[in-house]
Every structure is written in structure tokens, then in C-alpha cells.
PDB file of N, CA and C in Angstrom:
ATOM      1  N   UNK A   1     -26.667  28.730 -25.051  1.00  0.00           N
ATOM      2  CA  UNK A   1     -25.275  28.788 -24.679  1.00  0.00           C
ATOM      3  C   UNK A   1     -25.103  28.519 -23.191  1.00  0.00           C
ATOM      4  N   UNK A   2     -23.849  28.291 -23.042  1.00  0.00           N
ATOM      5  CA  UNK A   2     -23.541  27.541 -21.694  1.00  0.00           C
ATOM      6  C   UNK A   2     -22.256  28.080 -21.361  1.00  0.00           C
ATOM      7  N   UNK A   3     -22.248  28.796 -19.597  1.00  0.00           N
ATOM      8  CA  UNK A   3     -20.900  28.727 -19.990  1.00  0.00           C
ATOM      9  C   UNK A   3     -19.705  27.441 -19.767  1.00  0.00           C
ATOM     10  N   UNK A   4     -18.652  27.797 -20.068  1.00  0.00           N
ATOM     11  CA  UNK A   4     -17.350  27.206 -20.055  1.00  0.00           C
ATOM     12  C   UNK A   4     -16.994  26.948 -18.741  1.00  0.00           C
ATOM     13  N   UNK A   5     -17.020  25.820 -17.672  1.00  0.00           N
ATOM     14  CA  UNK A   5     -16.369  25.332 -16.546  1.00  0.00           C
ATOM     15  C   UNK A   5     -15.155  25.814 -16.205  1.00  0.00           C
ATOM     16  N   UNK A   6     -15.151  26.377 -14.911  1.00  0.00           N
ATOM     17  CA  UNK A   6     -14.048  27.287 -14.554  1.00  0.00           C
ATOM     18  C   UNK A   6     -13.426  25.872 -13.899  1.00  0.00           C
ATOM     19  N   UNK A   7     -11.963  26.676 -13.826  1.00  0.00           N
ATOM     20  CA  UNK A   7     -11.083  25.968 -13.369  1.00  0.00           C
ATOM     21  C   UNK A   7     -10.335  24.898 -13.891  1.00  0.00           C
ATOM     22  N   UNK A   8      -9.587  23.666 -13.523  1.00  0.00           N
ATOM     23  CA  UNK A   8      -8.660  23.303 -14.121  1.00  0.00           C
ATOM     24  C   UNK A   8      -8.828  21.575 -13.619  1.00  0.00           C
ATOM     25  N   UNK A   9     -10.014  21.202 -14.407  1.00  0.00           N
ATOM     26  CA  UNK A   9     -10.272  19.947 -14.157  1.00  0.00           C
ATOM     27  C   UNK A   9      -9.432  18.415 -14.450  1.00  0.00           C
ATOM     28  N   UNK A  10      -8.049  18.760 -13.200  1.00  0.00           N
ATOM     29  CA  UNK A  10      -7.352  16.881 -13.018  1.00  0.00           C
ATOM     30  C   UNK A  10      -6.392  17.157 -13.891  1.00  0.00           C
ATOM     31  N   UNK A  11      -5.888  18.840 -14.924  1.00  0.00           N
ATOM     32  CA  UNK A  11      -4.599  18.288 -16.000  1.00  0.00           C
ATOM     33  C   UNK A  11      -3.431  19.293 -15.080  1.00  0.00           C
ATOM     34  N   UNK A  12      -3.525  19.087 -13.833  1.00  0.00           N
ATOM     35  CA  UNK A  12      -2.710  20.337 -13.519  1.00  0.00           C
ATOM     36  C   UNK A  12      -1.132  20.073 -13.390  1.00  0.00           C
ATOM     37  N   UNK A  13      -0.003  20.351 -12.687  1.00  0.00           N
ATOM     38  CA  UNK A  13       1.684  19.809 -12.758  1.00  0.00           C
ATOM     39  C   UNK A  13       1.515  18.340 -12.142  1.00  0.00           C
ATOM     40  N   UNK A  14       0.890  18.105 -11.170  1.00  0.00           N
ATOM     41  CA  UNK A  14       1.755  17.289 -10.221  1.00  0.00           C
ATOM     42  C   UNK A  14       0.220  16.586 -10.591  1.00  0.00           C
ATOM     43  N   UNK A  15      -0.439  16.006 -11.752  1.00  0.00           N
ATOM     44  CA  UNK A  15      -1.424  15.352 -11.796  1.00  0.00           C
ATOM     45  C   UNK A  15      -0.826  13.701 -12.567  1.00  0.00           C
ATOM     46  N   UNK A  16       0.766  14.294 -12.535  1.00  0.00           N
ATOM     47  CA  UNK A  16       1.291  12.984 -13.369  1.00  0.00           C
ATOM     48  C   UNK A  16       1.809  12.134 -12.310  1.00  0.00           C
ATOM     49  N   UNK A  17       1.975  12.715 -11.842  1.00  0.00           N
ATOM     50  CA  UNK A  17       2.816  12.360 -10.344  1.00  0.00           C
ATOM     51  C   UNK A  17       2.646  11.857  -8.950  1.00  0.00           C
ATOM     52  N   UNK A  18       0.527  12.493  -9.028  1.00  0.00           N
ATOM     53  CA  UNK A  18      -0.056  11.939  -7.918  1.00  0.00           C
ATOM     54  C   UNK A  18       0.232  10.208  -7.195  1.00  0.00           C
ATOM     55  N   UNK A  19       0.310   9.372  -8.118  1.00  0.00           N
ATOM     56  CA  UNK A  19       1.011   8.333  -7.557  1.00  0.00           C
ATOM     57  C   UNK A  19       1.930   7.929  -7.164  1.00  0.00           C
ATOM     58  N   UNK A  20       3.076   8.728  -7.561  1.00  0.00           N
ATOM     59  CA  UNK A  20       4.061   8.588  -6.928  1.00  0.00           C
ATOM     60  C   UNK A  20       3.872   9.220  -5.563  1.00  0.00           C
ATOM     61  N   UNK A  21       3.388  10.307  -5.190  1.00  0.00           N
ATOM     62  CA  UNK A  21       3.282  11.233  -3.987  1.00  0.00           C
ATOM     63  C   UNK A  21       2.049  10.330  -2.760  1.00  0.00           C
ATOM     64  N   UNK A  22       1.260   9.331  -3.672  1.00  0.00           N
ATOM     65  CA  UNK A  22       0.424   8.720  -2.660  1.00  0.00           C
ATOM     66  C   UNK A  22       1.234   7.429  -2.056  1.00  0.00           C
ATOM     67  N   UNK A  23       2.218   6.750  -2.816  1.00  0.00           N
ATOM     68  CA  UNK A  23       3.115   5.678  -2.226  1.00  0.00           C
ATOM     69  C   UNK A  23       4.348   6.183  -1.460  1.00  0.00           C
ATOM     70  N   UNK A  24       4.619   7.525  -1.691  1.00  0.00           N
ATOM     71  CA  UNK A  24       5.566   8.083  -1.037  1.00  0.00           C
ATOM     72  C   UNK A  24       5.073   8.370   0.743  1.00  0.00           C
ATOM     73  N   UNK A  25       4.224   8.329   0.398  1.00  0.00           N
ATOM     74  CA  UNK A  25       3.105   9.077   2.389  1.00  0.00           C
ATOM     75  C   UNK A  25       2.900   7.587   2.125  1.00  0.00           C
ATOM     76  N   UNK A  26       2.721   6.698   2.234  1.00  0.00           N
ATOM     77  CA  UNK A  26       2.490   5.606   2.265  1.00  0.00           C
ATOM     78  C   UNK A  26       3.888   5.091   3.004  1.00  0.00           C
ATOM     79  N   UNK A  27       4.761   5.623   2.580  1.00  0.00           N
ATOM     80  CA  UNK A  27       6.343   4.734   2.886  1.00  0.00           C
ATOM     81  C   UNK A  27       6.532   5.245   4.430  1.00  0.00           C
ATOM     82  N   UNK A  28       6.652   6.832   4.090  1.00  0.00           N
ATOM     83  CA  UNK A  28       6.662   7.653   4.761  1.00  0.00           C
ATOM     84  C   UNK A  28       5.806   8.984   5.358  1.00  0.00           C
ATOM     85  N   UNK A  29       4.783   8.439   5.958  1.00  0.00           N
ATOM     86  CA  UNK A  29       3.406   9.114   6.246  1.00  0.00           C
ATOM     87  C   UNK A  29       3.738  10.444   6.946  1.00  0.00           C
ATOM     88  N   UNK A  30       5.258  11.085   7.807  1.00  0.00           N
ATOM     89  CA  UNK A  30       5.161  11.798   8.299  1.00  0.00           C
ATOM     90  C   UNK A  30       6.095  13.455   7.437  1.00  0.00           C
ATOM     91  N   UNK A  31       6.002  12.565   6.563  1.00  0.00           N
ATOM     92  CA  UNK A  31       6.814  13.613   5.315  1.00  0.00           C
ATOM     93  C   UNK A  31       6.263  15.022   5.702  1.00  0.00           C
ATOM     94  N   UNK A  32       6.850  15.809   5.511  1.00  0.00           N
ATOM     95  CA  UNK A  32       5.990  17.550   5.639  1.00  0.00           C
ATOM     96  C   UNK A  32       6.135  18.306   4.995  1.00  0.00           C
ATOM     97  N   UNK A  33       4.966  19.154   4.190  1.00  0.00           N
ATOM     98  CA  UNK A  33       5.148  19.734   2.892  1.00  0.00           C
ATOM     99  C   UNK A  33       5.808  20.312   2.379  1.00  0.00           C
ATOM    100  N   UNK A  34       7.059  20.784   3.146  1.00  0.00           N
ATOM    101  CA  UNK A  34       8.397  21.658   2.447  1.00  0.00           C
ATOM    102  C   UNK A  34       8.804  20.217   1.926  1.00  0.00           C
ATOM    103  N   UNK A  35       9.538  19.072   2.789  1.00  0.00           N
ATOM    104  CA  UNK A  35       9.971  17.594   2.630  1.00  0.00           C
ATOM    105  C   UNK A  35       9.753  17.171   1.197  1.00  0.00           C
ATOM    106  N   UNK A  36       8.477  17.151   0.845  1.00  0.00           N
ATOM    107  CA  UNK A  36       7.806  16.549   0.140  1.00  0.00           C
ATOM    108  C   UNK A  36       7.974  17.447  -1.179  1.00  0.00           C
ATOM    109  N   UNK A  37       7.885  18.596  -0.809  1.00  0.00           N
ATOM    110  CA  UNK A  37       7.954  19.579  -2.337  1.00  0.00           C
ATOM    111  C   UNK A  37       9.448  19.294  -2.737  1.00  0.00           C
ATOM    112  N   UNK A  38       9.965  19.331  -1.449  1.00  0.00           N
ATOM    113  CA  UNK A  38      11.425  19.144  -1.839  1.00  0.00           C
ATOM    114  C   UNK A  38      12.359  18.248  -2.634  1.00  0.00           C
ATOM    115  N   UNK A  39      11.419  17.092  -2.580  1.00  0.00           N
ATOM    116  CA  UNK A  39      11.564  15.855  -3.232  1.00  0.00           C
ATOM    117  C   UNK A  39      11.087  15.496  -4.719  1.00  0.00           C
ATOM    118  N   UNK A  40       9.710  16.101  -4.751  1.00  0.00           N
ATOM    119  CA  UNK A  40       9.080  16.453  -6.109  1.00  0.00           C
ATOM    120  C   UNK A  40      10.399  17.235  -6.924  1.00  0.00           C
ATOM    121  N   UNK A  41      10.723  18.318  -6.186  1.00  0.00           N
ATOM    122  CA  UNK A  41      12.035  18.476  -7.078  1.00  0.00           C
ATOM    123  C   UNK A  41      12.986  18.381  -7.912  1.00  0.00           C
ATOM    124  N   UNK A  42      13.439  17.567  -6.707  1.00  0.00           N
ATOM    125  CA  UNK A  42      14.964  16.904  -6.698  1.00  0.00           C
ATOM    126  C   UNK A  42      14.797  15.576  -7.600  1.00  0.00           C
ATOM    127  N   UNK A  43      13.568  14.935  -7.278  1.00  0.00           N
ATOM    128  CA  UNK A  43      13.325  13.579  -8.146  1.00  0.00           C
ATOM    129  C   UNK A  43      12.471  13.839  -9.757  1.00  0.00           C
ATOM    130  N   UNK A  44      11.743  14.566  -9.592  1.00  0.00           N
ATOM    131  CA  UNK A  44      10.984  14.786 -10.930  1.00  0.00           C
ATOM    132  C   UNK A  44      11.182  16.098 -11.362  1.00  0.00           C
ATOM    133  N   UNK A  45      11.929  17.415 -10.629  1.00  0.00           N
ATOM    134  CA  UNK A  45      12.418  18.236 -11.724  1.00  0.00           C
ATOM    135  C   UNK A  45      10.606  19.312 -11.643  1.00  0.00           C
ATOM    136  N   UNK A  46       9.741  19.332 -10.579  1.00  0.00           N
ATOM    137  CA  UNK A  46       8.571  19.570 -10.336  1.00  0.00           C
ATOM    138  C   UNK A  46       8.966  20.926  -9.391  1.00  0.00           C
ATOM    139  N   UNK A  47       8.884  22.443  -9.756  1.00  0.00           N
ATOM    140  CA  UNK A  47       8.632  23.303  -9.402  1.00  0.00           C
ATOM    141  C   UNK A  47       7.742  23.790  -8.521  1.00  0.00           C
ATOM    142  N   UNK A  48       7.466  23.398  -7.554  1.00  0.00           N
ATOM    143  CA  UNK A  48       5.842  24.089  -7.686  1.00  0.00           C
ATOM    144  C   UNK A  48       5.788  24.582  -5.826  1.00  0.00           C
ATOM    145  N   UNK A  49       4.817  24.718  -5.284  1.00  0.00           N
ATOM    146  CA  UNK A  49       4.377  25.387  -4.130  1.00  0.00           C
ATOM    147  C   UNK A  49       4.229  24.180  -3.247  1.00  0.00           C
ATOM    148  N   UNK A  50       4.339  24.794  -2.000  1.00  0.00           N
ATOM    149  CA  UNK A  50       3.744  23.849  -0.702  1.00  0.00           C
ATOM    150  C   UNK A  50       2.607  23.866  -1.202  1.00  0.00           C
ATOM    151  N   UNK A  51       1.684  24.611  -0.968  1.00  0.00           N
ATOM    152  CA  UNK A  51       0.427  24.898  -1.328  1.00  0.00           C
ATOM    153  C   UNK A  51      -0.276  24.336  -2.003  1.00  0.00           C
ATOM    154  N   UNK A  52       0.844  23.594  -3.313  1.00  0.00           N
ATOM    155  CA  UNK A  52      -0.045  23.124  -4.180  1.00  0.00           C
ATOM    156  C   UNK A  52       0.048  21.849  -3.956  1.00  0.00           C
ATOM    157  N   UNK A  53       1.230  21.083  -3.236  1.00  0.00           N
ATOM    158  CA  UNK A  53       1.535  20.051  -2.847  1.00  0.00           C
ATOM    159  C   UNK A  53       0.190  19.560  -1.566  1.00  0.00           C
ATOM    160  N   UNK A  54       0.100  20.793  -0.916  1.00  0.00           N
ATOM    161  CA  UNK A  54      -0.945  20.058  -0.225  1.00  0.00           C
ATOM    162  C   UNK A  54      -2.420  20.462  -0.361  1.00  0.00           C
ATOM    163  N   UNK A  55      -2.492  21.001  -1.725  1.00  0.00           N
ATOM    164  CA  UNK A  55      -3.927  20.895  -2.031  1.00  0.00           C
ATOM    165  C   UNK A  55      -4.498  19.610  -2.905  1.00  0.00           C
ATOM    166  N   UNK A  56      -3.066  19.052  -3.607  1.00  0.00           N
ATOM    167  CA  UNK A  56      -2.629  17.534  -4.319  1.00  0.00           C
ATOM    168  C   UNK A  56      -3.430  16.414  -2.830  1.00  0.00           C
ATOM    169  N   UNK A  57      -3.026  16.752  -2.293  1.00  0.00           N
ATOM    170  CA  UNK A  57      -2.658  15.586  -0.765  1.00  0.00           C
ATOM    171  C   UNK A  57      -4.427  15.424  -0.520  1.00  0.00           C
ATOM    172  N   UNK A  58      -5.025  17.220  -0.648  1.00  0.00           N
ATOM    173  CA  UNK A  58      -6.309  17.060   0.132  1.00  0.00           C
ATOM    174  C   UNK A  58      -7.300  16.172  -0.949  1.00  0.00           C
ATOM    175  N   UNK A  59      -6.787  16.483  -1.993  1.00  0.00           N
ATOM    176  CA  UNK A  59      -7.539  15.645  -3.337  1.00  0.00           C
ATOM    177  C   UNK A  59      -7.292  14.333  -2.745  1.00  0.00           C
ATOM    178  N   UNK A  60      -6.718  14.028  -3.006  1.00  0.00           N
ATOM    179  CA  UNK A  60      -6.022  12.677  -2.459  1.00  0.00           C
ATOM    180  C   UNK A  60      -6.512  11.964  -1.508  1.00  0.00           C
ATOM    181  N   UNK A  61      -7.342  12.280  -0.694  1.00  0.00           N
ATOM    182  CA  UNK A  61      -7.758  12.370   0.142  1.00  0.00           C
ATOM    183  C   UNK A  61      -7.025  12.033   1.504  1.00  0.00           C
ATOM    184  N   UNK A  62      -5.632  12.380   1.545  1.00  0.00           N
ATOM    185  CA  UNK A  62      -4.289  12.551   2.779  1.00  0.00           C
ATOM    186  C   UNK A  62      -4.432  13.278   3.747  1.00  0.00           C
ATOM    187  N   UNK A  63      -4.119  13.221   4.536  1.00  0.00           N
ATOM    188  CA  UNK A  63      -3.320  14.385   5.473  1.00  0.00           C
ATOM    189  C   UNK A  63      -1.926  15.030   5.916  1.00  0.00           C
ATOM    190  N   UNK A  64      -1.939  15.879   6.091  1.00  0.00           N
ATOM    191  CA  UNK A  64      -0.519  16.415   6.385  1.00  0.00           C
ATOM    192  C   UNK A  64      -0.821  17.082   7.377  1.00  0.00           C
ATOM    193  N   UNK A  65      -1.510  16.892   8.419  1.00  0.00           N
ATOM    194  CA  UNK A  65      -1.149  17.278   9.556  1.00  0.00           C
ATOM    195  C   UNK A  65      -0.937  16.591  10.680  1.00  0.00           C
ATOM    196  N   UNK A  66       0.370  16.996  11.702  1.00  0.00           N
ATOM    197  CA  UNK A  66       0.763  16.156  12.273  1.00  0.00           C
ATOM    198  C   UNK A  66       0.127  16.159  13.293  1.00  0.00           C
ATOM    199  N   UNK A  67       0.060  14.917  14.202  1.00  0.00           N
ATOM    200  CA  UNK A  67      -0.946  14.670  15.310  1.00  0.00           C
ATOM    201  C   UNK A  67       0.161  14.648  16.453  1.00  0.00           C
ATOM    202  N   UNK A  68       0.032  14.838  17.406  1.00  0.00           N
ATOM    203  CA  UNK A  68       0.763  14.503  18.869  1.00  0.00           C
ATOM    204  C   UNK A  68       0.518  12.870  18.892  1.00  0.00           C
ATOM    205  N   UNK A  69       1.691  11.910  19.395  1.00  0.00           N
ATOM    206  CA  UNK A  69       1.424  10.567  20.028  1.00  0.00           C
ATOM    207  C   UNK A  69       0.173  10.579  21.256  1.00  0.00           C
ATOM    208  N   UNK A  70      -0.565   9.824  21.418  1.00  0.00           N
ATOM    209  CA  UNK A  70      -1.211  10.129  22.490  1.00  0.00           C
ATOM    210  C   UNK A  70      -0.759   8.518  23.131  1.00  0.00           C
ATOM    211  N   UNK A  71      -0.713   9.002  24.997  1.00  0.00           N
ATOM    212  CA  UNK A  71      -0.029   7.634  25.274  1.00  0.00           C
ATOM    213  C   UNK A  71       0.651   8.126  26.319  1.00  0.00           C
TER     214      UNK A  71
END
């Protein structure tokens, strides 16, 4: 016997959606995770957490953190 793999491998809310959320930071790279949840919302009716929005992003391999201009 073996056990059973914890956790929640790729079927989670916003796993339908990841493409939309990677062309969206694409449009608009400086979006910020309230922004962005906010939009998941309003456009897809998607409940969910900052948190989870930017643990989506780190999969993703994104960032959401903002940098200072340097210059």
C-alpha cells in the first residue's frame, strides 16, 4: 500500500482561468492582487482570495511584485 498524494494536483478554481490571468499581466503587467481578484470577479463570477490569486501567479511562473523605476 501506498499512500494517497496530498494536496490538490492542477483541478483547483482559477485552474480554468489561468490563461486568461497570464494574458491579462501580459496586457497589463502592473495589475495588483486586490485589481486582479477583482476582476476574476466581476468577469468570471470567481470568488476567491488574494492569496490564491497570487499563489496562481507564482505557479505561473509571474510576479506581482512591484519594482521601483530605476533611472
Amino acid at each position: 500500500l501506498e499512500p494517497k498524494r496530498q494536496g490538490n494536483p492542477g483541478r483547483g478554481t482559477l485552474s480554468d482561468v489561468a490563461g486568461w490571468v497570464r494574458d491579462r499581466i501580459a496586457v497589463r503587467p502592473d495589475l495588483t492582487l486586490d485589481e486582479l481578484t477583482a476582476e476574476l470577479e466581476a468577469q468570471h463570477g470567481l470568488t476567491v482570495h488574494r492569496s490564491s490569486v497570487g499563489r496562481l501567479l507564482h505557479r505561473l511562473g509571474l510576479s506581482h511584485k512591484k519594482r521601483p523605476e530605476s533611472g
